[in-house]
N, C-alpha and C. Protein backbone atom coordinates (compact mmCIF):
# COMPACT_ATOMS: atom_id res chain seq x y z
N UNK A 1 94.16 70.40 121.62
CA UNK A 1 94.26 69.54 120.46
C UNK A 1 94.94 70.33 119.34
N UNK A 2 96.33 69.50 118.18
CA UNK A 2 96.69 70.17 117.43
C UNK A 2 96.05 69.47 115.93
N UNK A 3 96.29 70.05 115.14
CA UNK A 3 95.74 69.02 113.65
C UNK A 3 97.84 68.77 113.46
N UNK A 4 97.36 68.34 112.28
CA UNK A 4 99.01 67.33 112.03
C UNK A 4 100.19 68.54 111.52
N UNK A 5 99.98 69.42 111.68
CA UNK A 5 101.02 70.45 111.46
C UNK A 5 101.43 71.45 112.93
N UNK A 6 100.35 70.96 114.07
CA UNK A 6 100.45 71.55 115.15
C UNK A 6 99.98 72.98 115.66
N UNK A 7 98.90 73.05 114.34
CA UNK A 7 97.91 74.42 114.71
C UNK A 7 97.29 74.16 115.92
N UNK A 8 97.04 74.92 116.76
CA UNK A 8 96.40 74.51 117.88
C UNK A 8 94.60 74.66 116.93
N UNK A 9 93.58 73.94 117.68
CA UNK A 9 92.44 73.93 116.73
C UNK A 9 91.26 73.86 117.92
N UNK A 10 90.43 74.00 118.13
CA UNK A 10 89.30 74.10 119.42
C UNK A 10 89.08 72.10 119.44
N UNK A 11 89.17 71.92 120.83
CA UNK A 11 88.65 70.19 121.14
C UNK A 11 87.79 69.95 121.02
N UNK A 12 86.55 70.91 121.16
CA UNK A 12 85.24 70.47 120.79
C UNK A 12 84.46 71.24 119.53
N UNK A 13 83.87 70.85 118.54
CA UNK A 13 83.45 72.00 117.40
C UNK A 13 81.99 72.47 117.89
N UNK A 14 81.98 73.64 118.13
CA UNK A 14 80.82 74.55 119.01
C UNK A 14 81.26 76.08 118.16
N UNK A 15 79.55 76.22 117.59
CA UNK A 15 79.90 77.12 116.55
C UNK A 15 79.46 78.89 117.62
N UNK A 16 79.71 79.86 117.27
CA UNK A 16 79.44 81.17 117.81
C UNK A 16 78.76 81.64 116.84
N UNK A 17 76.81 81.28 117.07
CA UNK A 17 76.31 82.07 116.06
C UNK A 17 76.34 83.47 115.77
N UNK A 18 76.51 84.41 117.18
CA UNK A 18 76.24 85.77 116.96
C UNK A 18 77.47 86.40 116.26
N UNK A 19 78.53 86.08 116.67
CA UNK A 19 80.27 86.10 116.20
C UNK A 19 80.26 85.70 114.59
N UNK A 20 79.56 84.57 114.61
CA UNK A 20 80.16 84.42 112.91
C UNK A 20 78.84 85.29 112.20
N UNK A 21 77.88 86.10 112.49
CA UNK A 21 76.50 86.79 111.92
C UNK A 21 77.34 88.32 111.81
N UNK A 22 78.39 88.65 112.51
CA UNK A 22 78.85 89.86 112.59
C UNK A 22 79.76 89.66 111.58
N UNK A 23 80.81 88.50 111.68
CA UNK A 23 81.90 88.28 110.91
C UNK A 23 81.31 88.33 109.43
N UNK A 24 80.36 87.97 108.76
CA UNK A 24 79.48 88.04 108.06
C UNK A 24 78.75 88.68 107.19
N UNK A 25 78.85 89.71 108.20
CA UNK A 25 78.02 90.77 108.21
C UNK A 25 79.44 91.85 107.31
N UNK A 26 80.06 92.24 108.12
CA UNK A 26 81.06 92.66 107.92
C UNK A 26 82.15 92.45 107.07
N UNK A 27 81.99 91.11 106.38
CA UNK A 27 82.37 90.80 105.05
C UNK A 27 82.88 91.89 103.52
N UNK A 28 83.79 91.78 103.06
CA UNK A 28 83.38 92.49 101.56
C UNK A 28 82.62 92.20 100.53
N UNK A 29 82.76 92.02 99.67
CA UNK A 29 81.60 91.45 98.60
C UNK A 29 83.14 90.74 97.92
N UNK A 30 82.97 89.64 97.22
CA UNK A 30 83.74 88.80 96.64
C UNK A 30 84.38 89.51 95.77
N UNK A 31 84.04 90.43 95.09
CA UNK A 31 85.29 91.30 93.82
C UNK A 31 86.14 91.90 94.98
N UNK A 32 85.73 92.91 96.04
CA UNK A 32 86.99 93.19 96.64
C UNK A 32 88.09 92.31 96.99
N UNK A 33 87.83 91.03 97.74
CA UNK A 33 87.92 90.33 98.41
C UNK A 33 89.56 90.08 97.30
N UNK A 34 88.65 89.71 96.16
CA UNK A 34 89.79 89.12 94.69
C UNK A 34 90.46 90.47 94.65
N UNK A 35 90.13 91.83 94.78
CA UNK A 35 91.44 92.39 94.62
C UNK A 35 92.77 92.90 95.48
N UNK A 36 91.97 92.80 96.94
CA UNK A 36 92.96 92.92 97.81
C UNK A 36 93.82 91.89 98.13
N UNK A 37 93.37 90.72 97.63
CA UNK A 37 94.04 89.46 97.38
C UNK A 37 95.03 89.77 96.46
N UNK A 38 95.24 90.30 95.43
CA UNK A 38 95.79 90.41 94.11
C UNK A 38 96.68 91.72 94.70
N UNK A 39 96.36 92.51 95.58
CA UNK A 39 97.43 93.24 95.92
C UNK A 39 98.06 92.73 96.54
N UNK A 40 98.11 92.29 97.63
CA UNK A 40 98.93 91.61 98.76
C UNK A 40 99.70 90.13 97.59
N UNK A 41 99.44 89.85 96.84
CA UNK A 41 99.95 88.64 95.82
C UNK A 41 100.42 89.88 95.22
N UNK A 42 100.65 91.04 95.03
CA UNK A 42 101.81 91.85 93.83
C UNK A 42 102.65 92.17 95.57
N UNK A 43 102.55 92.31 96.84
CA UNK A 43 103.55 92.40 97.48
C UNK A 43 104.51 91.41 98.16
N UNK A 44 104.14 90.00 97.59
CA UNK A 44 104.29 88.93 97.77
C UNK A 44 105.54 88.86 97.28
N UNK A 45 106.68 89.88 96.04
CA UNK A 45 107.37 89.33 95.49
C UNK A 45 108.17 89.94 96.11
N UNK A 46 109.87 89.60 96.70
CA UNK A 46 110.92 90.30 96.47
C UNK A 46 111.15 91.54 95.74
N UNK A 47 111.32 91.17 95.17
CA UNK A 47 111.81 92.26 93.88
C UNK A 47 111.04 93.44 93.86
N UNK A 48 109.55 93.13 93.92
CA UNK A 48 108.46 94.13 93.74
C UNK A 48 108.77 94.88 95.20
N UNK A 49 108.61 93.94 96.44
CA UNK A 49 109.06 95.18 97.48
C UNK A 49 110.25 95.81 97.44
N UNK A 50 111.03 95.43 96.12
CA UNK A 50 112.41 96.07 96.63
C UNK A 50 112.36 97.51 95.97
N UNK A 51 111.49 97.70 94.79
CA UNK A 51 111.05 98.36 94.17
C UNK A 51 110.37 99.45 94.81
N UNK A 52 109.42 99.04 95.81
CA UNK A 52 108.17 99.80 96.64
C UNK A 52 109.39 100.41 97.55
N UNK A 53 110.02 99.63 98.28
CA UNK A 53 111.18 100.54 99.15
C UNK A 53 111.48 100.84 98.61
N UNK A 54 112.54 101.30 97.84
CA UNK A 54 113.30 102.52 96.91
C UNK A 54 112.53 103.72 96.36
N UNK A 55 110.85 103.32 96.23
CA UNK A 55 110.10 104.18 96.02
C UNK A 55 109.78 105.36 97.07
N UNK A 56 110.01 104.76 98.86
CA UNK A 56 109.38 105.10 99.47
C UNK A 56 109.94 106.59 99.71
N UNK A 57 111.59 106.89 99.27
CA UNK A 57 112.21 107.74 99.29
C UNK A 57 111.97 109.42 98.37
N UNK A 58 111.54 108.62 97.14
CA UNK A 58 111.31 109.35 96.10
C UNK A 58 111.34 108.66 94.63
N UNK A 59 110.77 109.72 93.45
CA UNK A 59 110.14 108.51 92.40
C UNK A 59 111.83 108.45 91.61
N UNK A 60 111.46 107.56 91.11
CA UNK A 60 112.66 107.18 90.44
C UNK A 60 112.57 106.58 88.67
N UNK A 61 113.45 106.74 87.93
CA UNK A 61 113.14 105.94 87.17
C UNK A 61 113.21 104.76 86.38
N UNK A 62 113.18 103.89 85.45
CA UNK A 62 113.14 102.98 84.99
C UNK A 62 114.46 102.18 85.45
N UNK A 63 115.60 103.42 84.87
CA UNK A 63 116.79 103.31 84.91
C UNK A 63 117.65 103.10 86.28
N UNK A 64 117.22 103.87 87.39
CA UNK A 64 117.36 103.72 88.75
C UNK A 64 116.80 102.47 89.20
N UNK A 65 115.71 102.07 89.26
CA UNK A 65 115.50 100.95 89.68
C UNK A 65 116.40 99.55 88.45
N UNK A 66 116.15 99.61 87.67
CA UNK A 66 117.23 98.86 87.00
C UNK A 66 118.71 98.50 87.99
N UNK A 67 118.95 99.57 88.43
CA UNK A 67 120.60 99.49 89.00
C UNK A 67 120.17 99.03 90.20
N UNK A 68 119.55 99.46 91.19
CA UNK A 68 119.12 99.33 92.39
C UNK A 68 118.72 98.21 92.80
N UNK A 69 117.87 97.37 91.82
CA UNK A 69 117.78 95.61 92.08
C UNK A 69 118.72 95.03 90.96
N UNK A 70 119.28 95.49 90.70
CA UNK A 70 120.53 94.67 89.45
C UNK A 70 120.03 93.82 88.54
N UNK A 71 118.52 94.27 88.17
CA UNK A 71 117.78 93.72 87.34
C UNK A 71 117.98 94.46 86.14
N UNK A 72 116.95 94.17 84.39
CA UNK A 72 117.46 95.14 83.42
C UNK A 72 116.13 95.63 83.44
N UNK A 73 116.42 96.46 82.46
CA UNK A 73 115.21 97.34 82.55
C UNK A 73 114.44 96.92 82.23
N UNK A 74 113.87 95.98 81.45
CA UNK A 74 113.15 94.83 80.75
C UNK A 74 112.35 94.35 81.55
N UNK A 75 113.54 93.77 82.66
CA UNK A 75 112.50 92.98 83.96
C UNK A 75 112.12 93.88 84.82
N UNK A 76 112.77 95.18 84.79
CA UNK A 76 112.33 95.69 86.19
C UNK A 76 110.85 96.50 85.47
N UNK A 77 110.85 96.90 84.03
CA UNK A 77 109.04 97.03 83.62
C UNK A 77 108.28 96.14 84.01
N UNK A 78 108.57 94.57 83.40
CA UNK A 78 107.44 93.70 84.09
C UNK A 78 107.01 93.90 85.38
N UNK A 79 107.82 94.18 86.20
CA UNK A 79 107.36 94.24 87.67
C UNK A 79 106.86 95.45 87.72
N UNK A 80 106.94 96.78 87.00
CA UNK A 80 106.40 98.07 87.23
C UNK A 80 104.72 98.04 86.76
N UNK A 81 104.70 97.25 85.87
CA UNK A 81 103.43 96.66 85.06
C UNK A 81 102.74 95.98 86.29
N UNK A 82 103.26 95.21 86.51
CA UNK A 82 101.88 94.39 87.29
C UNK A 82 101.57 95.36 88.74
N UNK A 83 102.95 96.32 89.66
CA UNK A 83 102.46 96.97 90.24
C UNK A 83 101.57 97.96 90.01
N UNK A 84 101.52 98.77 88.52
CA UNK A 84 100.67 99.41 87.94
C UNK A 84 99.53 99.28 87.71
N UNK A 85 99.00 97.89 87.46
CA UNK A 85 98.18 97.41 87.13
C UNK A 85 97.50 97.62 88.29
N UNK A 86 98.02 97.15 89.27
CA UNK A 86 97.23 96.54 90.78
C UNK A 86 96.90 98.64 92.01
N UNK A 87 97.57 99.37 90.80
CA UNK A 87 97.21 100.68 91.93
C UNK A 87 97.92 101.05 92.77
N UNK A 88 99.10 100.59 92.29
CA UNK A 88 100.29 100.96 93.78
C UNK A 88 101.65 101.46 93.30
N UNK A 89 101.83 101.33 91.75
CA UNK A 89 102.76 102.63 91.40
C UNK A 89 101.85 103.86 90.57
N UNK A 90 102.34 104.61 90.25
CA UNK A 90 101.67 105.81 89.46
C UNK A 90 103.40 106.23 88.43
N UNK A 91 102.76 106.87 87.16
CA UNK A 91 104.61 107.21 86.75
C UNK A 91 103.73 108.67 86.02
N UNK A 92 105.20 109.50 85.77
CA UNK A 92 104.93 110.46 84.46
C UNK A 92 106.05 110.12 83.51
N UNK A 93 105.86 110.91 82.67
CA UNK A 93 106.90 110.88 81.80
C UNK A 93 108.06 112.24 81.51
N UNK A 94 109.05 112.32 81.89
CA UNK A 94 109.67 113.40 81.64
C UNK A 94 110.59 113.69 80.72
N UNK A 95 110.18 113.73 79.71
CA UNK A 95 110.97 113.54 78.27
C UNK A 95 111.58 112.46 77.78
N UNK A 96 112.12 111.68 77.59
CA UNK A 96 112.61 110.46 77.48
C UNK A 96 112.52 109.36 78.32
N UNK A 97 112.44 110.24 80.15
CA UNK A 97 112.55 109.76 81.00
C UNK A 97 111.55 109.06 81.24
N UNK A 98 111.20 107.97 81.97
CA UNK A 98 109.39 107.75 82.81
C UNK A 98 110.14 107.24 84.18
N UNK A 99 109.35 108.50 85.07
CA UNK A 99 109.47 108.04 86.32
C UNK A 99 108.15 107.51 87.64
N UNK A 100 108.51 106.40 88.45
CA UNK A 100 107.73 105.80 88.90
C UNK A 100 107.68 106.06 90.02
N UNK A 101 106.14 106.23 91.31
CA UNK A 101 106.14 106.66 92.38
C UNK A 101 105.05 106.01 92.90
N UNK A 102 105.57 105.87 94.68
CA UNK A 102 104.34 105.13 94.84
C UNK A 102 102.31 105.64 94.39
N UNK A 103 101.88 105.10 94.90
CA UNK A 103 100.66 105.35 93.79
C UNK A 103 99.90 106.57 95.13
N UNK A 104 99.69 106.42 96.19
CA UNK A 104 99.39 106.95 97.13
C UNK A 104 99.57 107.12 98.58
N UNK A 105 99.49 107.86 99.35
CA UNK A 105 100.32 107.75 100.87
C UNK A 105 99.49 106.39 101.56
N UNK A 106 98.79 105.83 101.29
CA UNK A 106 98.15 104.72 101.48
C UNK A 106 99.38 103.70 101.34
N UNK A 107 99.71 103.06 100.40
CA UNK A 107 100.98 102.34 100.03
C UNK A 107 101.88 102.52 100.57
N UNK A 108 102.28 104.00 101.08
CA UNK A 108 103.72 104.30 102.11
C UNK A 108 103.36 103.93 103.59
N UNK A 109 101.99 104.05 103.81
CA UNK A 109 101.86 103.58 105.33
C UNK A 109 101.62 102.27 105.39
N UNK A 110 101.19 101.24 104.54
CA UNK A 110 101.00 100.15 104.49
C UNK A 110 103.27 99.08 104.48
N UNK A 111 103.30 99.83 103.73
CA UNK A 111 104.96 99.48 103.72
C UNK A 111 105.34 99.83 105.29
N UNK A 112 105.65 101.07 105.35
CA UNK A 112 106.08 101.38 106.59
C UNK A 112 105.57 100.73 107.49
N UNK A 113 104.06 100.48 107.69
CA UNK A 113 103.74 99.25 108.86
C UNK A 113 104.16 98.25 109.03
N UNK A 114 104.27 98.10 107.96
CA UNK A 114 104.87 96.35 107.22
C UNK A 114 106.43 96.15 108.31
N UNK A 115 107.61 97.10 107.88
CA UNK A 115 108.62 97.05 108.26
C UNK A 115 108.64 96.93 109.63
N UNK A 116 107.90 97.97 110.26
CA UNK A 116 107.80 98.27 111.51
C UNK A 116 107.16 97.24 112.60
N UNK A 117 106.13 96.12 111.80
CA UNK A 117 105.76 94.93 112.14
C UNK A 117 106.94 93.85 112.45
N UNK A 118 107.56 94.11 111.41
CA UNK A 118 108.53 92.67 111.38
C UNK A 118 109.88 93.29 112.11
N UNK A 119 109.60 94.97 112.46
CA UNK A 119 111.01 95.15 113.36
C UNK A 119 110.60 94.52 115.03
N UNK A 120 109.00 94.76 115.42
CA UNK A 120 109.08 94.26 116.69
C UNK A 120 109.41 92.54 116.91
């Protein structure tokens, strides 16, 4: 049986109590839940992954990524902001400069999986 978009869906509804007591069980608590949501929604954008790739190389700054998505620097802060926000860039400042990097090798293996997913 499909529903009207052609998910396949079980023909008969027969629940798995011990399966959904683990699933359950194993749960996060609802604040995580909202922020790993809110990460995966900051990798949701174009732009922002185009950002995270260029990162993956080395940090860069304001100005580099500016050129690199042919965005201005203006927009390419907004997007450094909300990745900032969410824990997945880190920057310093080097005299005039501010440069941005991913936030932890966590973020580079999560990308790199990412790619490596959608290469098979």
């Amino acid at each position: 049986m499909s529903n009207e978009k052609g998910t396949e869906v079980c023909k008969v509804y027969e629940e798995h109590l011990d399966k959904i007591l683990k699933a359950k069980e194993k749960l996060p608590d609802d604040e995580v839940i909202l922020e790993v949501s809110d990460f995966f929604d900051a990798l949701g954008n174009p732009t922002r992954l185009k950002i995270l790739f260029a990162l993956l190389e080395d940090e860069l700054c304001t100005c580099d990524l500016s050129n690199i998505t042919g965005l201005s620097v203006s927009a390419i802060s907004h997007q450094l902001r909300i990745l900032k926000d969410r824990k997945i860039v880190t920057y310093r400042k080097d005299g005039k400069n501010v440069f941005y990097r991913l936030d932890d090798e966590h973020i580079r293996e999560i990308l790199k999986v990412a790619l490596k997913h959608m290469e098979e």
